[in-house]
PDB file of N, CA and C in Angstrom:
ATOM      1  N   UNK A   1      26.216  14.321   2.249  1.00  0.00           N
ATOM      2  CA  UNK A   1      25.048  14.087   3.080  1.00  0.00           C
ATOM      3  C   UNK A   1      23.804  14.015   2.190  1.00  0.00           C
ATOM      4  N   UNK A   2      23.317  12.854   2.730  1.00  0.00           N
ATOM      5  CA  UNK A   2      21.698  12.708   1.495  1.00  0.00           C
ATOM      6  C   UNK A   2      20.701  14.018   1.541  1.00  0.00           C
ATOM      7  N   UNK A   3      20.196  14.168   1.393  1.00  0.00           N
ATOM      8  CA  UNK A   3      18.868  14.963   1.149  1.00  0.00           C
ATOM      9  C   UNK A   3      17.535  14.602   2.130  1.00  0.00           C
ATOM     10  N   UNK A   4      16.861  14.891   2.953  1.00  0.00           N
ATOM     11  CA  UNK A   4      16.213  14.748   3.469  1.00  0.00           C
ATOM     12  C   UNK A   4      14.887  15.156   2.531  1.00  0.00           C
ATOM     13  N   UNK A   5      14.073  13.652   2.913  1.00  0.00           N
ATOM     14  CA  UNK A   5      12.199  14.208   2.212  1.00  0.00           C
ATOM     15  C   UNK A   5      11.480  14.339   2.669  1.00  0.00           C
ATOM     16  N   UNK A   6      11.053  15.291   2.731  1.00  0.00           N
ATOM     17  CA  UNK A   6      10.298  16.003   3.392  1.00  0.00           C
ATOM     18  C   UNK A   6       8.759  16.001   2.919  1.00  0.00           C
ATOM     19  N   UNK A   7       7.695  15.993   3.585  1.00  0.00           N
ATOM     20  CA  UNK A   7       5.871  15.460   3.403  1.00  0.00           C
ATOM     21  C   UNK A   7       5.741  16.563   3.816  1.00  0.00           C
ATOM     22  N   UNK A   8       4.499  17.089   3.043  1.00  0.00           N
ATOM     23  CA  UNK A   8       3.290  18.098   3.945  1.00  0.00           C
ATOM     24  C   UNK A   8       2.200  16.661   4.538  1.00  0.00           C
ATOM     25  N   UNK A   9       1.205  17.264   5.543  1.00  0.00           N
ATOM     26  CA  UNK A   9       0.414  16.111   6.137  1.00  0.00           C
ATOM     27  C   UNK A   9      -0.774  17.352   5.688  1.00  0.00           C
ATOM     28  N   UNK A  10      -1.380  16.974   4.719  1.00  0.00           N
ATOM     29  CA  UNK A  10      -3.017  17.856   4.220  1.00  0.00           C
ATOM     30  C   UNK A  10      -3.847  17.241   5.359  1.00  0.00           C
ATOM     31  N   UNK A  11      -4.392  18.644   5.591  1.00  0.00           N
ATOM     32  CA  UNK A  11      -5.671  18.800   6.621  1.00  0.00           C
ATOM     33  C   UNK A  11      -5.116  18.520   8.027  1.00  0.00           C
ATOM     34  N   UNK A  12      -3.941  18.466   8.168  1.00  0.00           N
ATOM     35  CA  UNK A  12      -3.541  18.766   9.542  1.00  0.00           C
ATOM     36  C   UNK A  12      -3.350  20.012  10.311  1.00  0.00           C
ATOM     37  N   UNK A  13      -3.968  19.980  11.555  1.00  0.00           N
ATOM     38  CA  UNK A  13      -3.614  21.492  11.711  1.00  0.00           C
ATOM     39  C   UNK A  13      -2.585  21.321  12.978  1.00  0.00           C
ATOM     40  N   UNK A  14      -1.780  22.562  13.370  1.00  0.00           N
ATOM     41  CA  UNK A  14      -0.501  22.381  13.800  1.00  0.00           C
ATOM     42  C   UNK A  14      -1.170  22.441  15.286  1.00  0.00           C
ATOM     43  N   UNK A  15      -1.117  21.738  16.882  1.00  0.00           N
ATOM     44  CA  UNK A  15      -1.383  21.386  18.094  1.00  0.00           C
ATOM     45  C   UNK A  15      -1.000  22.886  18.677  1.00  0.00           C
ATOM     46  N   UNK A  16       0.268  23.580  18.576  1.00  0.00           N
ATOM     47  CA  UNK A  16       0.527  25.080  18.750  1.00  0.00           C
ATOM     48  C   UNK A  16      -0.133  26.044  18.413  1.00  0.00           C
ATOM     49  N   UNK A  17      -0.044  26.576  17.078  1.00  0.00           N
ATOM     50  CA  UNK A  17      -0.710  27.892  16.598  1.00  0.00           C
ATOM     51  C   UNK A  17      -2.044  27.069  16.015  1.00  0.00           C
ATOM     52  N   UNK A  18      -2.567  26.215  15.740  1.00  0.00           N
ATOM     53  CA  UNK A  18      -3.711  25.842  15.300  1.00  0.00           C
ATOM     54  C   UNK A  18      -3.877  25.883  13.797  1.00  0.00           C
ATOM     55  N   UNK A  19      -2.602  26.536  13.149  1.00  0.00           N
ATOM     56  CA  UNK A  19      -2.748  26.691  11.530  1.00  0.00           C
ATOM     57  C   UNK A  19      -3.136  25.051  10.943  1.00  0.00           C
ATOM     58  N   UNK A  20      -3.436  25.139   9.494  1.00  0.00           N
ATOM     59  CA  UNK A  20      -4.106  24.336   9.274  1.00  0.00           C
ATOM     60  C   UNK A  20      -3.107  23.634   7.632  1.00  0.00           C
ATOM     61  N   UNK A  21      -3.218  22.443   7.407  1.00  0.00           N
ATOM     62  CA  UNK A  21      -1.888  22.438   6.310  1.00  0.00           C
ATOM     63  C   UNK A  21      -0.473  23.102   6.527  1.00  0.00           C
ATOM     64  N   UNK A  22      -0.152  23.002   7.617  1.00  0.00           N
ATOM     65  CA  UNK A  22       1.277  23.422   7.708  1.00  0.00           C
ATOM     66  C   UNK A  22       2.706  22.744   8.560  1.00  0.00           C
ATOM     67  N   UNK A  23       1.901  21.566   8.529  1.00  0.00           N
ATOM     68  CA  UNK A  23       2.481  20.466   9.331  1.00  0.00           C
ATOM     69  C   UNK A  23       3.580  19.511   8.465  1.00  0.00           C
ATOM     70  N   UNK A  24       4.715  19.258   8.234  1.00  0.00           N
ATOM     71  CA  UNK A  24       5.535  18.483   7.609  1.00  0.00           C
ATOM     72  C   UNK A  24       6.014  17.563   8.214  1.00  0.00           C
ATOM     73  N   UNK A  25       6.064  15.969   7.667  1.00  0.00           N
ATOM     74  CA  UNK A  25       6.761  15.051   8.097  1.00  0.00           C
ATOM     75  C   UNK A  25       8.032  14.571   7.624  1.00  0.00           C
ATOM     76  N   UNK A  26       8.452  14.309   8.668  1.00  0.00           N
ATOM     77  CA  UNK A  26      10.692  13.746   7.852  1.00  0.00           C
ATOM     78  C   UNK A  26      11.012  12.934   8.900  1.00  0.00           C
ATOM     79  N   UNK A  27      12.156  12.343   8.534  1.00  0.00           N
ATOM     80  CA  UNK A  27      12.907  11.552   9.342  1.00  0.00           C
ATOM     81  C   UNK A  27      14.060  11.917   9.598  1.00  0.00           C
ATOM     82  N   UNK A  28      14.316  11.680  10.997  1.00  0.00           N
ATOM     83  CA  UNK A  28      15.475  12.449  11.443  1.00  0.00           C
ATOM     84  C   UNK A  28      16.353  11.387  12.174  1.00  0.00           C
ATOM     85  N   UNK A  29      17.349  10.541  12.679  1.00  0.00           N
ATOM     86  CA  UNK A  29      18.189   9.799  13.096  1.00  0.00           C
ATOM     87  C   UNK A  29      16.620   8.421  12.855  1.00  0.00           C
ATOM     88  N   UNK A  30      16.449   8.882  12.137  1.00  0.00           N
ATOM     89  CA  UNK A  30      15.609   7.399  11.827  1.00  0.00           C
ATOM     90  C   UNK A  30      14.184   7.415  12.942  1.00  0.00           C
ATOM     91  N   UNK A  31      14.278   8.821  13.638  1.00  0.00           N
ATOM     92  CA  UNK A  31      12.861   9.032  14.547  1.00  0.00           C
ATOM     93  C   UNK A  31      11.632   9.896  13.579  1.00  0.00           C
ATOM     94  N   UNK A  32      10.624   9.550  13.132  1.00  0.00           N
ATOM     95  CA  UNK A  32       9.499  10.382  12.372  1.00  0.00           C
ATOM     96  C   UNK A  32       9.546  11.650  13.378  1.00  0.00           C
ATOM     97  N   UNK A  33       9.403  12.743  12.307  1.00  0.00           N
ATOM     98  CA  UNK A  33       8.997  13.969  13.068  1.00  0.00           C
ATOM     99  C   UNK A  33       8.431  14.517  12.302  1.00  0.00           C
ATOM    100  N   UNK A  34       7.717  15.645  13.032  1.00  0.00           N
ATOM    101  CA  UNK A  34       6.630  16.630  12.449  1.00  0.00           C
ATOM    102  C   UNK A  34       6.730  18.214  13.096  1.00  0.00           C
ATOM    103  N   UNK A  35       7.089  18.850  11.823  1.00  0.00           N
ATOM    104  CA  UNK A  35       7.148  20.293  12.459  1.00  0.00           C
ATOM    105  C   UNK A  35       6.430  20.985  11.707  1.00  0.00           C
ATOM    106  N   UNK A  36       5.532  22.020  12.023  1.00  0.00           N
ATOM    107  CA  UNK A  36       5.201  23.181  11.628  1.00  0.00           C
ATOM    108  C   UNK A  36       5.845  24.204  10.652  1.00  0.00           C
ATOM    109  N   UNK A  37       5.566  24.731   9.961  1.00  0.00           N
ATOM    110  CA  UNK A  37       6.417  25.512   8.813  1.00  0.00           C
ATOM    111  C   UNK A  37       6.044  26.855   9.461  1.00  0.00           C
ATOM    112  N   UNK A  38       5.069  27.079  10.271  1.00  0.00           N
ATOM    113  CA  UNK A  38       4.368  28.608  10.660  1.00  0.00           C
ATOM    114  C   UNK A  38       4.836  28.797  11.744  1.00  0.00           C
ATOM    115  N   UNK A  39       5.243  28.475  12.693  1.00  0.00           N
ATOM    116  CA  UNK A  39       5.326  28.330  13.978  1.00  0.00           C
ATOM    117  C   UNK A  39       6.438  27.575  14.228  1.00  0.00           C
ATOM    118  N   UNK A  40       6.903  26.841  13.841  1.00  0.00           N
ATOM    119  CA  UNK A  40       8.361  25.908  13.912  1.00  0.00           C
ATOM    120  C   UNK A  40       8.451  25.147  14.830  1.00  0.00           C
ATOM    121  N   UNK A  41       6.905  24.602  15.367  1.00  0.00           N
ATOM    122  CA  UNK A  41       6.132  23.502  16.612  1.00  0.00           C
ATOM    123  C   UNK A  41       6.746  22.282  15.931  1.00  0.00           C
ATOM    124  N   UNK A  42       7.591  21.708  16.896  1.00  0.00           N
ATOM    125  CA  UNK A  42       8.192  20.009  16.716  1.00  0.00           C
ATOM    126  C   UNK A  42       7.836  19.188  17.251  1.00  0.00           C
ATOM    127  N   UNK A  43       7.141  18.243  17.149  1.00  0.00           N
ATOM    128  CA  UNK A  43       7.083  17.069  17.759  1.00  0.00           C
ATOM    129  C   UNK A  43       7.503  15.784  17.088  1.00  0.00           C
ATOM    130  N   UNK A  44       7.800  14.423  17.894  1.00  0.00           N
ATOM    131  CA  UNK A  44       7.511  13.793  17.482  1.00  0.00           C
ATOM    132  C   UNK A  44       6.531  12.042  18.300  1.00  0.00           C
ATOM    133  N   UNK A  45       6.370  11.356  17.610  1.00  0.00           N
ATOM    134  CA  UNK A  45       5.294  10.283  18.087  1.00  0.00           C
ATOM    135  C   UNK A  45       6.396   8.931  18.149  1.00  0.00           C
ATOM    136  N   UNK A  46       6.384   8.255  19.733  1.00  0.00           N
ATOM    137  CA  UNK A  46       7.030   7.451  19.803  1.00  0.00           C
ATOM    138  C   UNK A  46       6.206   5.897  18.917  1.00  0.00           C
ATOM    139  N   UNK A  47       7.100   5.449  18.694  1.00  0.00           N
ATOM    140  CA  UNK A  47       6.683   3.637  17.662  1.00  0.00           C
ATOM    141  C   UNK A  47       5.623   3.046  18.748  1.00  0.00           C
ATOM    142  N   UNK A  48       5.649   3.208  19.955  1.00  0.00           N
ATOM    143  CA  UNK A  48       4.859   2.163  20.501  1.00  0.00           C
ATOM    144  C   UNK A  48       3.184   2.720  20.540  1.00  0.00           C
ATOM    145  N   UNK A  49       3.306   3.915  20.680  1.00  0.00           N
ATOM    146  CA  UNK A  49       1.899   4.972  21.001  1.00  0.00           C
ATOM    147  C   UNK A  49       1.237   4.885  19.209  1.00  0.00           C
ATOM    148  N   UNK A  50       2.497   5.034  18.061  1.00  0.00           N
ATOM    149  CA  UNK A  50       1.778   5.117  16.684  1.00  0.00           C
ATOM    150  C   UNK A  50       0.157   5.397  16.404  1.00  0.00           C
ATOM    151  N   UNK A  51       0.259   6.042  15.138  1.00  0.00           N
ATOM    152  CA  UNK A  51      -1.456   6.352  14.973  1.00  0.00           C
ATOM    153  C   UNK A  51      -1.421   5.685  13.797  1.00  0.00           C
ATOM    154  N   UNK A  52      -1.048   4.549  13.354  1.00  0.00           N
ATOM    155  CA  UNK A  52      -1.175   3.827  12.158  1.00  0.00           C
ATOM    156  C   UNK A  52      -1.997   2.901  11.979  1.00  0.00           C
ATOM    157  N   UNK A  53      -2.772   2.649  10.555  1.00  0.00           N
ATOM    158  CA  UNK A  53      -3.934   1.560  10.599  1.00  0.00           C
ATOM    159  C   UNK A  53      -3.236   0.133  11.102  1.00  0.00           C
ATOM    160  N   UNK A  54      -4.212  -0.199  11.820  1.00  0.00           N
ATOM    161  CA  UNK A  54      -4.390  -1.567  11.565  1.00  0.00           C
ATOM    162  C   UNK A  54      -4.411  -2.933  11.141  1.00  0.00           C
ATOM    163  N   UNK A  55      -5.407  -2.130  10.176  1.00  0.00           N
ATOM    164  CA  UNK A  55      -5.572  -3.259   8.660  1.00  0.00           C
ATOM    165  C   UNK A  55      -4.766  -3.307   7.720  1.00  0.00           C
ATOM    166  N   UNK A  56      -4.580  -4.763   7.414  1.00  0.00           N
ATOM    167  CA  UNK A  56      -3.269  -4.803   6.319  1.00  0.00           C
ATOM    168  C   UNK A  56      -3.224  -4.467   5.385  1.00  0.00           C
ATOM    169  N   UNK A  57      -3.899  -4.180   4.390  1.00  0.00           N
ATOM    170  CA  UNK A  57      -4.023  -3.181   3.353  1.00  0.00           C
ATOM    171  C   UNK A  57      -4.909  -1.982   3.140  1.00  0.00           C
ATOM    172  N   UNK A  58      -4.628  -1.097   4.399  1.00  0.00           N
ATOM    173  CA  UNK A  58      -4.899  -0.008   3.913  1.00  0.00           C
ATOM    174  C   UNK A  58      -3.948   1.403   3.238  1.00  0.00           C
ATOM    175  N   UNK A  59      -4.420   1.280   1.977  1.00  0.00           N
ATOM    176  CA  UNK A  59      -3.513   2.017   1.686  1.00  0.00           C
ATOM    177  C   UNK A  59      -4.268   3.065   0.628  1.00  0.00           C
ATOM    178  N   UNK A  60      -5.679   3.275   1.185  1.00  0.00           N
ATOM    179  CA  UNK A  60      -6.867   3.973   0.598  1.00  0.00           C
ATOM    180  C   UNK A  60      -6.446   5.425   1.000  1.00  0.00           C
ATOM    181  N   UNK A  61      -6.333   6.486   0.607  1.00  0.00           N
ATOM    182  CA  UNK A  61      -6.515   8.069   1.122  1.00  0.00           C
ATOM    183  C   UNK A  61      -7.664   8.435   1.066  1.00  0.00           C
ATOM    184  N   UNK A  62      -8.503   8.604   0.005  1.00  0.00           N
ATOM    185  CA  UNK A  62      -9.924   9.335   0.348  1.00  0.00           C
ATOM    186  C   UNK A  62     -10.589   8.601  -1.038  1.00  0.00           C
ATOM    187  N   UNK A  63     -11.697   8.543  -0.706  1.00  0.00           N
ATOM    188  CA  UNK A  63     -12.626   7.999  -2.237  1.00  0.00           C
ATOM    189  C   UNK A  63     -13.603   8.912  -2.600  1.00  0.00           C
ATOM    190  N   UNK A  64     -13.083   9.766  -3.707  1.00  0.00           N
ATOM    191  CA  UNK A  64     -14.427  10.403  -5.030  1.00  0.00           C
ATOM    192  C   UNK A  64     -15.088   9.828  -4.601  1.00  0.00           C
ATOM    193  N   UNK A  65     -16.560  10.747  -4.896  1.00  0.00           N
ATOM    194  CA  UNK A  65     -18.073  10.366  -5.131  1.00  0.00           C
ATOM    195  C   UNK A  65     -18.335  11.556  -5.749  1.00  0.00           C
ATOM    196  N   UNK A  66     -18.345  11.548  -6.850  1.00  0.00           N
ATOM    197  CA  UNK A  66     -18.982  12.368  -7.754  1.00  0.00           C
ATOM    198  C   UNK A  66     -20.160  12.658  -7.384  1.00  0.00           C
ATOM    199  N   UNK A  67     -20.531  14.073  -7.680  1.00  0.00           N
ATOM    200  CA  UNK A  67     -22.196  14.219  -7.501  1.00  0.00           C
ATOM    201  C   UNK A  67     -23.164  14.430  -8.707  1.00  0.00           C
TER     202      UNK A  67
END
């Protein structure tokens, strides 16, 4: 059996206990899911509802600005 990979999602906080960074994403029969590491809160987000950009190349995370 393969190995499952497993994501943290930074700056997410969990919809249950409200913790903050403790949210992990994986794939499971090929459905995205997201569970909690603190609380062991599962959900997951059906393909049609998705919270994914838009735009075709975004593939920006955050941009420095030095001060």
């Amino acid at each position: 059996m393969a190995k499952q990979k497993k994501r943290f999602i930074a700056g997410a906080t969990c919809p249950k206990c409200g913790d903050m960074d403790t949210l992990m994403l994986f794939f499971e029969n090929d459905i995205e899911q997201v569970e909690c590491v603190a609380c062991k809160h599962r959900f997951s987000e059906p393909k049609s509802q998705g919270g994914g950009s838009e735009r075709e190349f975004d593939q920006v995370i955050g941009v420095f600005k030095p001060e």
